[in-house]
N, C-alpha and C. Protein backbone atom coordinates (compact mmCIF):
# COMPACT_ATOMS: atom_id res chain seq x y z
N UNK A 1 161.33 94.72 201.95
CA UNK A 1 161.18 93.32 202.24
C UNK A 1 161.06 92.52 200.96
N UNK A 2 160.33 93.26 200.45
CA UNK A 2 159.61 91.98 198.81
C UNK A 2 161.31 91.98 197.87
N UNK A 3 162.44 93.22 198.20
CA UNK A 3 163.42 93.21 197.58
C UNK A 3 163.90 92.14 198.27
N UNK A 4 164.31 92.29 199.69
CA UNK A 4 165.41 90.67 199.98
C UNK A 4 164.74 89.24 199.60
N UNK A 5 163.63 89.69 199.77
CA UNK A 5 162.97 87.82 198.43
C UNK A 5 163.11 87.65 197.53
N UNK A 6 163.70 88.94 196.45
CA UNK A 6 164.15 88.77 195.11
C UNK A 6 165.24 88.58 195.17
N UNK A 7 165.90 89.73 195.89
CA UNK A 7 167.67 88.83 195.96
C UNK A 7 167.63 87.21 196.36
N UNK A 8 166.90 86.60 197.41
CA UNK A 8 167.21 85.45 197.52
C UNK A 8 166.84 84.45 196.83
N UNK A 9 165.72 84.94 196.49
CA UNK A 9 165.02 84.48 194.90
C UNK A 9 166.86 83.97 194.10
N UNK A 10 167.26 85.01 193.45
CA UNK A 10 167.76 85.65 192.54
C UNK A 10 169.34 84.78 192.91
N UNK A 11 169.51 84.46 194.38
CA UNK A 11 170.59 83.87 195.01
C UNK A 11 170.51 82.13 194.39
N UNK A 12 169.74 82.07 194.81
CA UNK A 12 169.44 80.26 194.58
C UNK A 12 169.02 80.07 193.19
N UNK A 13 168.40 80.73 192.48
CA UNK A 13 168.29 80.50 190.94
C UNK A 13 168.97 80.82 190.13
N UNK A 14 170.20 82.43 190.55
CA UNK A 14 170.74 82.83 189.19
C UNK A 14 169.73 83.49 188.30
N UNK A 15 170.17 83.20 186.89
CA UNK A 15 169.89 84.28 185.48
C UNK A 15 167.78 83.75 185.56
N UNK A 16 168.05 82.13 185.74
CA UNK A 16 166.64 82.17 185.91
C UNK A 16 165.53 83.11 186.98
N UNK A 17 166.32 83.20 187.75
CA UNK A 17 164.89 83.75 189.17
C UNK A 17 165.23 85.08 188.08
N UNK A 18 166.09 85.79 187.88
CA UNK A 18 166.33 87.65 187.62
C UNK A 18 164.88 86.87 186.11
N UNK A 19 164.95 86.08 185.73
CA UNK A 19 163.66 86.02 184.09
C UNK A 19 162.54 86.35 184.87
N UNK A 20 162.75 85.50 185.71
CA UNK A 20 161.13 85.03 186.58
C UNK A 20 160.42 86.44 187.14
N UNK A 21 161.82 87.34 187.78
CA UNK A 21 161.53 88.61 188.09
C UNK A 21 160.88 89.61 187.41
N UNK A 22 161.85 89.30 186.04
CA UNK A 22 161.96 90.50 185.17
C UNK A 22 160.18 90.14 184.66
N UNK A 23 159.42 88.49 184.19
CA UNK A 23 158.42 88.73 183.31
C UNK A 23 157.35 88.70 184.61
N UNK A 24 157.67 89.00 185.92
CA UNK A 24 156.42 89.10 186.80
C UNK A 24 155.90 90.58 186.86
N UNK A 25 157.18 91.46 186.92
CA UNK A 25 157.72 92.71 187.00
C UNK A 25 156.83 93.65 185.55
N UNK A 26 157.06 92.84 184.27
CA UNK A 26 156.70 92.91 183.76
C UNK A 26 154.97 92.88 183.36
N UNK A 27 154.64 91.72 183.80
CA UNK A 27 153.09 91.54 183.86
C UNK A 27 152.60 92.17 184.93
N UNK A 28 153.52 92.78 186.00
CA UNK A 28 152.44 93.51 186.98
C UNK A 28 151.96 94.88 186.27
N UNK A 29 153.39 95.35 185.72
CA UNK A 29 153.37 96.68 185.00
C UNK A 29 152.35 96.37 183.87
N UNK A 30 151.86 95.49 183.02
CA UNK A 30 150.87 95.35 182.04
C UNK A 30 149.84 95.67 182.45
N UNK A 31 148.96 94.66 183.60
CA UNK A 31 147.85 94.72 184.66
C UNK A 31 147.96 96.44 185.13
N UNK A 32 149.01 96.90 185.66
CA UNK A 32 148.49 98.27 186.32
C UNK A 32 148.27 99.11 185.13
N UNK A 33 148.74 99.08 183.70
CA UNK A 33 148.47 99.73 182.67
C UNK A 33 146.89 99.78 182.09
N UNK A 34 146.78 98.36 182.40
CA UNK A 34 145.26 97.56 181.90
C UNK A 34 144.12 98.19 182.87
N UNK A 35 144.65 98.37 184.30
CA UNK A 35 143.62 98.94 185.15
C UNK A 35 143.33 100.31 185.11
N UNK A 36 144.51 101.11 185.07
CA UNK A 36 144.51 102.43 184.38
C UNK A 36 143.43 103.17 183.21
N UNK A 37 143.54 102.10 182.49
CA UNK A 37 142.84 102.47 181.27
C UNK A 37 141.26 101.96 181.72
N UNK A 38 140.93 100.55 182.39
CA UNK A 38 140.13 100.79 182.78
C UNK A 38 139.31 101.40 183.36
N UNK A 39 139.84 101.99 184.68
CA UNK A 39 139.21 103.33 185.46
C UNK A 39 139.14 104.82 184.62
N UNK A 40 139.76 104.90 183.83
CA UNK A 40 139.70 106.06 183.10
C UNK A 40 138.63 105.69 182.17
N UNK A 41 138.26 104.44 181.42
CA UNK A 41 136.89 104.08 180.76
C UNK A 41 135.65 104.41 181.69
N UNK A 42 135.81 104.02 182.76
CA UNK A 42 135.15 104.01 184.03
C UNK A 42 134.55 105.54 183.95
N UNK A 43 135.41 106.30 184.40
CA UNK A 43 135.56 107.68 184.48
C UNK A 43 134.75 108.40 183.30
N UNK A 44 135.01 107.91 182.26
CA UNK A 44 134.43 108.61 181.42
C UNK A 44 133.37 108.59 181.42
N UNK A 45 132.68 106.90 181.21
CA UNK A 45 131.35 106.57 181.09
C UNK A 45 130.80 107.38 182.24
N UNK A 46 130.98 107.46 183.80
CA UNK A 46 130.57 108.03 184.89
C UNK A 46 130.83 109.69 184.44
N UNK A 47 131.18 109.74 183.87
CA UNK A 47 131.01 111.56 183.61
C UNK A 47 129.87 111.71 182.45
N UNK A 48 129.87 110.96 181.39
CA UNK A 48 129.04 111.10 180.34
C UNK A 48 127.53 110.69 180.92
N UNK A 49 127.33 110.17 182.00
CA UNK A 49 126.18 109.86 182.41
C UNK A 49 125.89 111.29 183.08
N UNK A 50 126.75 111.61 184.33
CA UNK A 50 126.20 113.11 185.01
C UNK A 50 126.26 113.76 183.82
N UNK A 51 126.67 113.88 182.74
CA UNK A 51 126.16 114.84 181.82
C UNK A 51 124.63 114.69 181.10
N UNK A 52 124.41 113.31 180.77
CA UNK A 52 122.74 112.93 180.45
C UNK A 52 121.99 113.54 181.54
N UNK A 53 122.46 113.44 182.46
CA UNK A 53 121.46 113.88 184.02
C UNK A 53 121.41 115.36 184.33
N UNK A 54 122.48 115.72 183.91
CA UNK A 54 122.20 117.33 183.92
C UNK A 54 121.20 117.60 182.71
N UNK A 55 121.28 117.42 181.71
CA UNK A 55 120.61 117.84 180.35
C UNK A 55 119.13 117.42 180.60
N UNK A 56 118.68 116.34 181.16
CA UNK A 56 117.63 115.83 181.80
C UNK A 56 116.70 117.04 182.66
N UNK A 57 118.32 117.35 183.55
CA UNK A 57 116.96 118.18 184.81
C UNK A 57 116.85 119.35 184.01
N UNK A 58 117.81 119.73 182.94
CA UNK A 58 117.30 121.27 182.22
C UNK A 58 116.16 121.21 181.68
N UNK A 59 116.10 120.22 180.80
CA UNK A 59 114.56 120.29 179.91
C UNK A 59 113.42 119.98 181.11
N UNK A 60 113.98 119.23 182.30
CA UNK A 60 112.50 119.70 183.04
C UNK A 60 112.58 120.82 183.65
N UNK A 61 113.31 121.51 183.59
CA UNK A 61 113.29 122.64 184.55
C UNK A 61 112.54 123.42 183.22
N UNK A 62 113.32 123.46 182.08
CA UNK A 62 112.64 124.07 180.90
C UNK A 62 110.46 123.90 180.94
N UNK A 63 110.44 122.70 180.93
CA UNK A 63 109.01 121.89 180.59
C UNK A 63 108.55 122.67 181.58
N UNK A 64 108.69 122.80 183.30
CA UNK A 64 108.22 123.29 184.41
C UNK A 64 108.21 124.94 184.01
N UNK A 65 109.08 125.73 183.41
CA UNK A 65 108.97 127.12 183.33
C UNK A 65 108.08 127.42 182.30
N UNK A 66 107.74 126.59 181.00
CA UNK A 66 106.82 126.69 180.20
C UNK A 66 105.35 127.06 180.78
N UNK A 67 105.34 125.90 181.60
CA UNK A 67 103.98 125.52 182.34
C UNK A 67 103.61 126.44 183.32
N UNK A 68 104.70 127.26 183.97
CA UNK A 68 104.39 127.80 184.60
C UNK A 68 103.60 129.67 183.94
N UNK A 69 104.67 129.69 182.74
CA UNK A 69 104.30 130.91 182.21
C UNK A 69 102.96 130.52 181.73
N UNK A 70 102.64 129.44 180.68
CA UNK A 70 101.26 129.38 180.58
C UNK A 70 100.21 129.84 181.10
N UNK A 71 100.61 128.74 182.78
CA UNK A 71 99.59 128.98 183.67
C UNK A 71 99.17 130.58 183.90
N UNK A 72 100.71 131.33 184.23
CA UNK A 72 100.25 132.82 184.12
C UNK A 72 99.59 133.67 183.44
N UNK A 73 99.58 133.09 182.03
CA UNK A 73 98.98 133.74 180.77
C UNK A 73 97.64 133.30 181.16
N UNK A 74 96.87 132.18 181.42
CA UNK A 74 95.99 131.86 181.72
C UNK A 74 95.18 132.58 182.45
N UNK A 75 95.76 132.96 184.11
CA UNK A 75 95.21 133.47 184.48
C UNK A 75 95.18 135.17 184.32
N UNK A 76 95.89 135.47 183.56
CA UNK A 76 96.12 137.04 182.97
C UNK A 76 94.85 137.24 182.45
N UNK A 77 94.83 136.47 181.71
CA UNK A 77 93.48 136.30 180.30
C UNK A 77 91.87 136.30 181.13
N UNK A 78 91.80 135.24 182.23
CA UNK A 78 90.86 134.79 183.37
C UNK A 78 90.60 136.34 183.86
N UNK A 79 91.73 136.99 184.35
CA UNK A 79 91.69 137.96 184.94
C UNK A 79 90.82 139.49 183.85
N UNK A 80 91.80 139.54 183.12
CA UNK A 80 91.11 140.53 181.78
C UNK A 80 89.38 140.11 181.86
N UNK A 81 88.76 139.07 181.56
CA UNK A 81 87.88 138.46 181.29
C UNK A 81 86.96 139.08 182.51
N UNK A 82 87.60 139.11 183.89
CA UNK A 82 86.25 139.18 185.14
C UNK A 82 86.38 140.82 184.76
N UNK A 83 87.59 141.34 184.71
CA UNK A 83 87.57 142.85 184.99
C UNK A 83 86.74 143.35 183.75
N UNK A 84 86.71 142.56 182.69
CA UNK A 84 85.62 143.29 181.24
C UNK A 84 84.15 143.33 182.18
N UNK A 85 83.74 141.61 182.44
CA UNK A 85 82.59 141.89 183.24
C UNK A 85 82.36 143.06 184.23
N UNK A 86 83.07 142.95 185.24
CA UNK A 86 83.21 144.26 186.24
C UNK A 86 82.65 145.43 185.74
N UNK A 87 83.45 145.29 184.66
CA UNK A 87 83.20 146.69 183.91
C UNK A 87 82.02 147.17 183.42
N UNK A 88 81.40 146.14 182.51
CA UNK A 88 80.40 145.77 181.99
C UNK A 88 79.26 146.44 182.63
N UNK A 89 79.27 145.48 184.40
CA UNK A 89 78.46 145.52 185.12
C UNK A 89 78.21 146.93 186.06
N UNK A 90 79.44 147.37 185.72
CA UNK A 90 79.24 148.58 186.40
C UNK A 90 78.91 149.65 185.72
N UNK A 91 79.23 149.71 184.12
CA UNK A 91 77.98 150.68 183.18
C UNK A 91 76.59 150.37 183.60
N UNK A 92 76.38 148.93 183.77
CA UNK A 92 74.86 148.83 183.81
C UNK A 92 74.31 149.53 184.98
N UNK A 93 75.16 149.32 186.06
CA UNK A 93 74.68 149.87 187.12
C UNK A 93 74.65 151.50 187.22
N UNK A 94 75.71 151.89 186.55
CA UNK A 94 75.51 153.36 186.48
C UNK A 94 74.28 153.70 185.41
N UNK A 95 74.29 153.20 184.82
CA UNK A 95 73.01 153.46 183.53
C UNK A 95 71.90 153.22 184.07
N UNK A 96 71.49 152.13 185.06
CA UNK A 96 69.97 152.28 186.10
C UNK A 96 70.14 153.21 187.17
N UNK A 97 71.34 154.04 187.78
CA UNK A 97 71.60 155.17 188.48
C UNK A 97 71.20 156.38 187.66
N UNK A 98 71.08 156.95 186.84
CA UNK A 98 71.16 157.86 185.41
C UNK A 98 70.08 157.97 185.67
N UNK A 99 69.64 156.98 184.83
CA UNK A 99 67.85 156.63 184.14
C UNK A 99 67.69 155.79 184.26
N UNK A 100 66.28 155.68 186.01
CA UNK A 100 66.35 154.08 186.48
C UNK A 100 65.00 153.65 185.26
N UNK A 101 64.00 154.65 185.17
CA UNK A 101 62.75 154.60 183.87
C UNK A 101 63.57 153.79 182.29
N UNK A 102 64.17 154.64 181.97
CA UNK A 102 64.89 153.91 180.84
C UNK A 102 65.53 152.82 181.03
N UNK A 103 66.03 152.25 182.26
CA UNK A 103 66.69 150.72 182.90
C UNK A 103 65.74 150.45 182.28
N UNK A 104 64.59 150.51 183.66
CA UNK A 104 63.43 149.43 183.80
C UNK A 104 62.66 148.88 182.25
N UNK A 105 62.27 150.31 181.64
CA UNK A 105 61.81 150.19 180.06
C UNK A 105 62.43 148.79 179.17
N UNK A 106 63.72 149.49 179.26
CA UNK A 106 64.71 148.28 178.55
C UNK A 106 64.73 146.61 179.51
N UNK A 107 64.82 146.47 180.36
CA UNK A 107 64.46 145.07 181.03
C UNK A 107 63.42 144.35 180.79
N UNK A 108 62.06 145.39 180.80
CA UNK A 108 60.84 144.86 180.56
C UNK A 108 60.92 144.06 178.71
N UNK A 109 61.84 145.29 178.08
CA UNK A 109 61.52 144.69 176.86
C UNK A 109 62.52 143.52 175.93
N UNK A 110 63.56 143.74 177.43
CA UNK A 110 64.54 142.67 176.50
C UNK A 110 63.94 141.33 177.32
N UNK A 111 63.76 141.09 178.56
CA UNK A 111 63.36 140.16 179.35
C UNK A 111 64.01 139.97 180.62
N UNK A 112 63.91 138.52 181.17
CA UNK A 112 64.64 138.11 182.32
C UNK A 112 66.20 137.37 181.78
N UNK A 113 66.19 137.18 180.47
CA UNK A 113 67.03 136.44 179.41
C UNK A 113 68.32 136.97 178.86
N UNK A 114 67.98 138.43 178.83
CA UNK A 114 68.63 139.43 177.85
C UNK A 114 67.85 140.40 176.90
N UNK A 115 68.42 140.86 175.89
CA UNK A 115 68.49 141.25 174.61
C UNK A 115 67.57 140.09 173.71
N UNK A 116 66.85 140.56 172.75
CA UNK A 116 65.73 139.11 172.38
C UNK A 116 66.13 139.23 170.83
């Protein structure tokens, strides 16, 4: 259709309408070149961003696995710490099982406190 409007264009004007054609023809083809390049600017910027956003969730995923091993070390250490007591507590108890006289001796003389 848009061709028989150029021929008739092209009928009633001659060499002028085929100019008129040729620099519309022309400037459309500029504009779709111009938009081209725009969406591909587009494109890029929109890719270089999901790339900030990925790099983003790594270092928190990073920051979160730090924290988490910490936390584990933490309670590793927490843990070591009750089982020394445990331990501790359970010489003592075997040592007033043994020799409850020698317990008692030693309590009386360290105190209700400890060791003096």
């Amino acid at each position: 259709m848009m061709d028989g409007i150029l021929d008739w264009l092209k009928g009633l004007f001659g060499d002028t309408a085929q100019e008129a054609v040729d620099t519309l023809q022309g400037t459309a083809e500029e504009q779709g070149q111009q938009y081209a390049e725009e969406a591909q600017g587009y494109a890029e910027q929109a890719q270089d961003a999901a790339g900030g956003v990925g790099e983003q969730a790594q270092d928190a995923a990073g920051g979160v696995t730090e924290q988490a091993q910490d936390a584990a070390a933490g309670v590793g250490e927490q843990a070591q710490e009750y089982t020394d007591q445990a331990q501790s507590a359970g010489e003592t108890v075997q040592d007033v099982a043994q020799d409850p006289t020698a317990a008692a001796e030693d309590a009386f003389r360290n105190g209700p406190e400890g060791e003096r």
